[in-house]
Protein backbone atom coordinates (compact mmCIF):
# COMPACT_ATOMS: atom_id res chain seq x y z
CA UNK A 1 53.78 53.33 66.55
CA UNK A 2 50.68 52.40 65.14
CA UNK A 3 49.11 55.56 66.49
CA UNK A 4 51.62 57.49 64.10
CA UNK A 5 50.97 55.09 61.63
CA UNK A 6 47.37 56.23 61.64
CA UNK A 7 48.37 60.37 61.57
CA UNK A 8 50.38 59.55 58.72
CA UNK A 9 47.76 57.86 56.91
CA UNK A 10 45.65 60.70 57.58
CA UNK A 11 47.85 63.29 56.23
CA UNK A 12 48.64 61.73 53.06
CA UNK A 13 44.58 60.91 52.61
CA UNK A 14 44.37 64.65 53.18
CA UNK A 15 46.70 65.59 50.72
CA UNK A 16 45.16 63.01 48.00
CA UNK A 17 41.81 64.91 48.74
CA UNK A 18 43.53 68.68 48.20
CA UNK A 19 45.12 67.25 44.91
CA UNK A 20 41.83 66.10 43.77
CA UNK A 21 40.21 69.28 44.91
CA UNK A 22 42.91 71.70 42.39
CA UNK A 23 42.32 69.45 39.78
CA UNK A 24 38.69 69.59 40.03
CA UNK A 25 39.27 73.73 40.61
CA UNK A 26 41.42 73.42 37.62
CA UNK A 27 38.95 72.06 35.25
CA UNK A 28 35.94 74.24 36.54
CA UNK A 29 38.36 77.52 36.04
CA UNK A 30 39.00 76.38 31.69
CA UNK A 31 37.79 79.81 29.65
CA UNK A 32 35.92 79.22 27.15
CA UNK A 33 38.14 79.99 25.03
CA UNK A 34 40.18 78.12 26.30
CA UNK A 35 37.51 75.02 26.12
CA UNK A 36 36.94 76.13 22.43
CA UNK A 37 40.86 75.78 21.47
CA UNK A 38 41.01 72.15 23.62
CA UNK A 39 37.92 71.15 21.09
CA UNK A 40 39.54 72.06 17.76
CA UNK A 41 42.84 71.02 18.64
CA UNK A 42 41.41 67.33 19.47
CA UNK A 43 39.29 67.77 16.36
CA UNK A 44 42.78 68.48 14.36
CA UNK A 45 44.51 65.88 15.52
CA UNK A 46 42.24 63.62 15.04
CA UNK A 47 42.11 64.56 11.09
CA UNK A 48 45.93 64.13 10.95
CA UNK A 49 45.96 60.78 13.18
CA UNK A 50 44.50 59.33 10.12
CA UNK A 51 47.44 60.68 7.71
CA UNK A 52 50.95 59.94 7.24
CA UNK A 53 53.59 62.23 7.36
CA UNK A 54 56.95 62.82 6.76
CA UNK A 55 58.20 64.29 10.01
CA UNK A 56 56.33 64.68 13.34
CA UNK A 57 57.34 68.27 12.90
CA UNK A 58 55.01 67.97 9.59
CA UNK A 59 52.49 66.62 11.23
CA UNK A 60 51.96 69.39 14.22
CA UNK A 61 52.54 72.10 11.43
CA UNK A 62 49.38 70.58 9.87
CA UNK A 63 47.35 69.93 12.75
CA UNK A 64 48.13 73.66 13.73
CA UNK A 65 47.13 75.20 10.44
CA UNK A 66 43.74 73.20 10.94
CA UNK A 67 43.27 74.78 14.66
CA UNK A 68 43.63 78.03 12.82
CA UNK A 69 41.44 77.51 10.40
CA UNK A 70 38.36 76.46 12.58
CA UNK A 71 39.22 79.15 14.49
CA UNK A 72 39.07 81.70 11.87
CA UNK A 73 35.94 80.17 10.37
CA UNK A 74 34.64 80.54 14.10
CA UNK A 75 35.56 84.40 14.40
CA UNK A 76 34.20 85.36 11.20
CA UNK A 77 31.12 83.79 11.83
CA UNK A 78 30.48 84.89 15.17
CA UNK A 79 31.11 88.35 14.00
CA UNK A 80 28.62 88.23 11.27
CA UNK A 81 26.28 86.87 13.52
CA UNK A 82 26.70 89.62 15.87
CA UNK A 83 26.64 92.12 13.35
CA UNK A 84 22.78 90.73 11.94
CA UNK A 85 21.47 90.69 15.24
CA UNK A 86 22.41 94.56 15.95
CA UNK A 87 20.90 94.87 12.47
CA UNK A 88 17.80 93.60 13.51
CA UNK A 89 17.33 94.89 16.74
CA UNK A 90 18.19 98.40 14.87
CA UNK A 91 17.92 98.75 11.93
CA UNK A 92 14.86 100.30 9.87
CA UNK A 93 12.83 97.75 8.25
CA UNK A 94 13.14 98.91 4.79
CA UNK A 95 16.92 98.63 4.29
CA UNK A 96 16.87 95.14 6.84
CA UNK A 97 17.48 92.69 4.14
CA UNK A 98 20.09 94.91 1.83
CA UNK A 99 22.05 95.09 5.14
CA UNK A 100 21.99 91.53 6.15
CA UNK A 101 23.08 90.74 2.52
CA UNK A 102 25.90 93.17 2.63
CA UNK A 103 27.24 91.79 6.29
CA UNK A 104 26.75 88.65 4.73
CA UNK A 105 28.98 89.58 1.51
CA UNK A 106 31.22 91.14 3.84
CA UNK A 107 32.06 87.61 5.74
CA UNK A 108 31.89 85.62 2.33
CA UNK A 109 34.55 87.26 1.47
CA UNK A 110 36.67 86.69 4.55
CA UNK A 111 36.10 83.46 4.77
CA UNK A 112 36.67 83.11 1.02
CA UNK A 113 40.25 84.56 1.75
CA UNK A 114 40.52 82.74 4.74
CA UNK A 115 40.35 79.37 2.61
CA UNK A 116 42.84 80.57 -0.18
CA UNK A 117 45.49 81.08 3.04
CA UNK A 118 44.14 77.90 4.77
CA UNK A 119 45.23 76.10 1.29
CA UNK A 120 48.26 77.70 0.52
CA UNK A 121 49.51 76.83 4.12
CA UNK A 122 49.01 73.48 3.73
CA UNK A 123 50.58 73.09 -0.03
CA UNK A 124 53.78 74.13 1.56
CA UNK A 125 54.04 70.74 2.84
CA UNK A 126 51.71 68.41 1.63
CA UNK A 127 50.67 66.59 -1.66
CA UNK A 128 47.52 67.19 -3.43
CA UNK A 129 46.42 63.77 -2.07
CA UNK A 130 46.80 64.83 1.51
CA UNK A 131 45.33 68.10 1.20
CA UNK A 132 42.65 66.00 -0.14
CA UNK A 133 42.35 63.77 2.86
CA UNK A 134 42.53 67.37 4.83
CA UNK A 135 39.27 68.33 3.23
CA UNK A 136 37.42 65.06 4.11
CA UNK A 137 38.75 65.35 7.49
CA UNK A 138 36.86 68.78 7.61
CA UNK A 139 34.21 67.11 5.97
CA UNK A 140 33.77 64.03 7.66
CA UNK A 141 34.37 61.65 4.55
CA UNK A 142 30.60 62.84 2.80
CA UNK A 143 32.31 63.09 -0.22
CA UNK A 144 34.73 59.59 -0.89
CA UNK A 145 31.49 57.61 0.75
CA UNK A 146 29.08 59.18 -1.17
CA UNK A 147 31.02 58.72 -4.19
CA UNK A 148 31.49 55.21 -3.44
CA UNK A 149 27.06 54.93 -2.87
CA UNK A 150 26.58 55.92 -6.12
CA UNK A 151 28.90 53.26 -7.82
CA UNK A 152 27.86 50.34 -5.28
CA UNK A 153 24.35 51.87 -6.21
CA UNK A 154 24.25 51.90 -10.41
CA UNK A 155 27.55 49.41 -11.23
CA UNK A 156 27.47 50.01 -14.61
CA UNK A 157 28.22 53.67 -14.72
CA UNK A 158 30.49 54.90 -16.97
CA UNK A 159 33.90 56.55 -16.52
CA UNK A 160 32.63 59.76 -18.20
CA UNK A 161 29.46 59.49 -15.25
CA UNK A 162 31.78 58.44 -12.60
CA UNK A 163 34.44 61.72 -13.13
CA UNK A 164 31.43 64.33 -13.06
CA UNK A 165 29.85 62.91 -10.10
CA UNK A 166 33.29 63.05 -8.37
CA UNK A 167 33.83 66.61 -9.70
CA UNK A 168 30.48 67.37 -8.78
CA UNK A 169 31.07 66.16 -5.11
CA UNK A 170 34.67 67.86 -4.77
CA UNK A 171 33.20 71.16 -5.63
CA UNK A 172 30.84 70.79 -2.73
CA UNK A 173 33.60 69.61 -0.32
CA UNK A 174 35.30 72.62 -1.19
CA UNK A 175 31.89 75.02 -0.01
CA UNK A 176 31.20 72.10 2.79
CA UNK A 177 34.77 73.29 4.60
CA UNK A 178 33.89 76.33 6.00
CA UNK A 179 30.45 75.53 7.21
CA UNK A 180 30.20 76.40 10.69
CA UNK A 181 28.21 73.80 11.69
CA UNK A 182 27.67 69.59 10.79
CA UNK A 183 23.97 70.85 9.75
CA UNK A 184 25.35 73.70 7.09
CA UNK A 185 28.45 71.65 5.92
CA UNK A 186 25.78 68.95 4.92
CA UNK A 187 23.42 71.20 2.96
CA UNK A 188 25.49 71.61 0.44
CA UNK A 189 26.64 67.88 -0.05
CA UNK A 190 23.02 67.54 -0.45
CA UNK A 191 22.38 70.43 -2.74
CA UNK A 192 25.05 68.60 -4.55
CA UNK A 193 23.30 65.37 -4.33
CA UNK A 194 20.45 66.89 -6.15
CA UNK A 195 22.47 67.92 -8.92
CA UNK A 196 24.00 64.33 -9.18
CA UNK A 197 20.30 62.83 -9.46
CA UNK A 198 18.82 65.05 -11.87
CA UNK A 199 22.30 64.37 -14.02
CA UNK A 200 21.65 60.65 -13.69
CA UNK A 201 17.76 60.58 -14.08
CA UNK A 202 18.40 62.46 -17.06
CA UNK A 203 21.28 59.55 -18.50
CA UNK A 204 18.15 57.18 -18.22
CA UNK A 205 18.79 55.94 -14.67
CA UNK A 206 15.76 54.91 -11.98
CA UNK A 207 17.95 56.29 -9.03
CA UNK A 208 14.55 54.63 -7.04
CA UNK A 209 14.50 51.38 -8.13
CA UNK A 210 18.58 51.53 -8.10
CA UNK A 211 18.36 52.54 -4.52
CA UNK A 212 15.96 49.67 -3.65
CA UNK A 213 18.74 47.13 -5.57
């Protein structure tokens, strides 16, 4: 008995090791694309895990319209990108930059038309304040927390300051979305930022000494 006690233990010990063995196959046989789609899915939901929704059904409609949407960005990019390096490896020197500039046109205004759709999509369903929340998902809050720097930074702004420097920092949300990167979705919040400095310098603030407060 306790010698086929032992053979049984060892059977199910080797079946334990084969089941860890598919999984690990399993996970070392993931596409990349298929890698790529596991990333921007857990990136969507973790924008609409943050949100509240009417329906569940509501909720996976939105997180799927975001998974397209990165996608999309991602394809148009990567095709653009493709298409400069041909260009470059080439293309005659003297027409290089007009063709870079038109490729570059060219995925401007896919994107562009990408982010009209990407929009529309979600309108069906949500309210203007969720779409919002959406956008800062995409964005990573820059623009509510930078909004909310500037008024912990000069208290005494007006209402007239506070609703251009809002407007201000929507309009870059709304370029900072289809960055294809953290790095180029920041530039323009701080392109942005600039704009918002000059504006207050020039209403007689000392954004320095402010900042230092």
């Amino acid at each position: 008995m306790r010698f086929l006690h032992q053979i049984v233990v060892f059977v199910f010990t080797l079946i334990g090791a084969g089941t860890v063995f598919l999984s690990s196959a399993q996970e070392k046989t993931e596409t990349p694309e298929e890698e790529y789609t596991r990333i921007i899915t857990q990136r969507a939901d973790k924008i609409v895990g943050k949100m509240d929704f009417k329906s569940d059904t509501l909720k996976t409609e939105t997180r799927d319209f975001i998974v397209g949407f990165y996608r999309g960005l991602n394809r148009i990019q990567d095709f653009r990108d493709a298409k400069i390096f041909v260009v470059k490896e080439n293309g005659a020197s003297e027409s290089l930059n007009e063709e870079i500039e038109n490729i570059t046109k060219e995925a401007e205004g896919k994107t562009n038309k990408l982010h009209c759709e990407f929009l529309k999509n979600l309108a069906q369903g949500l309210s203007p304040e969720q779409i919002g929340q959406v956008k800062d998902g995409l964005t990573y809050g820059v623009a509510p927390n930078t909004f909310k720097v500037y008024q912990e930074m000069i208290p005494d702004l007006t209402e007239a300051q506070k609703k251009q420097i809002w407007e201000w920092l929507v309009e870059a949300r709304e370029h900072a979305m289809d960055g294809g990167s953290s790095k180029e979705k920041h530039a323009w919040f701080g392109k942005y930022k600039g704009r918002i400095n000059n504006y207050l310098s020039a209403e007689g603030y000392d954004l320095k000494k402010a900042g230092k407060e």
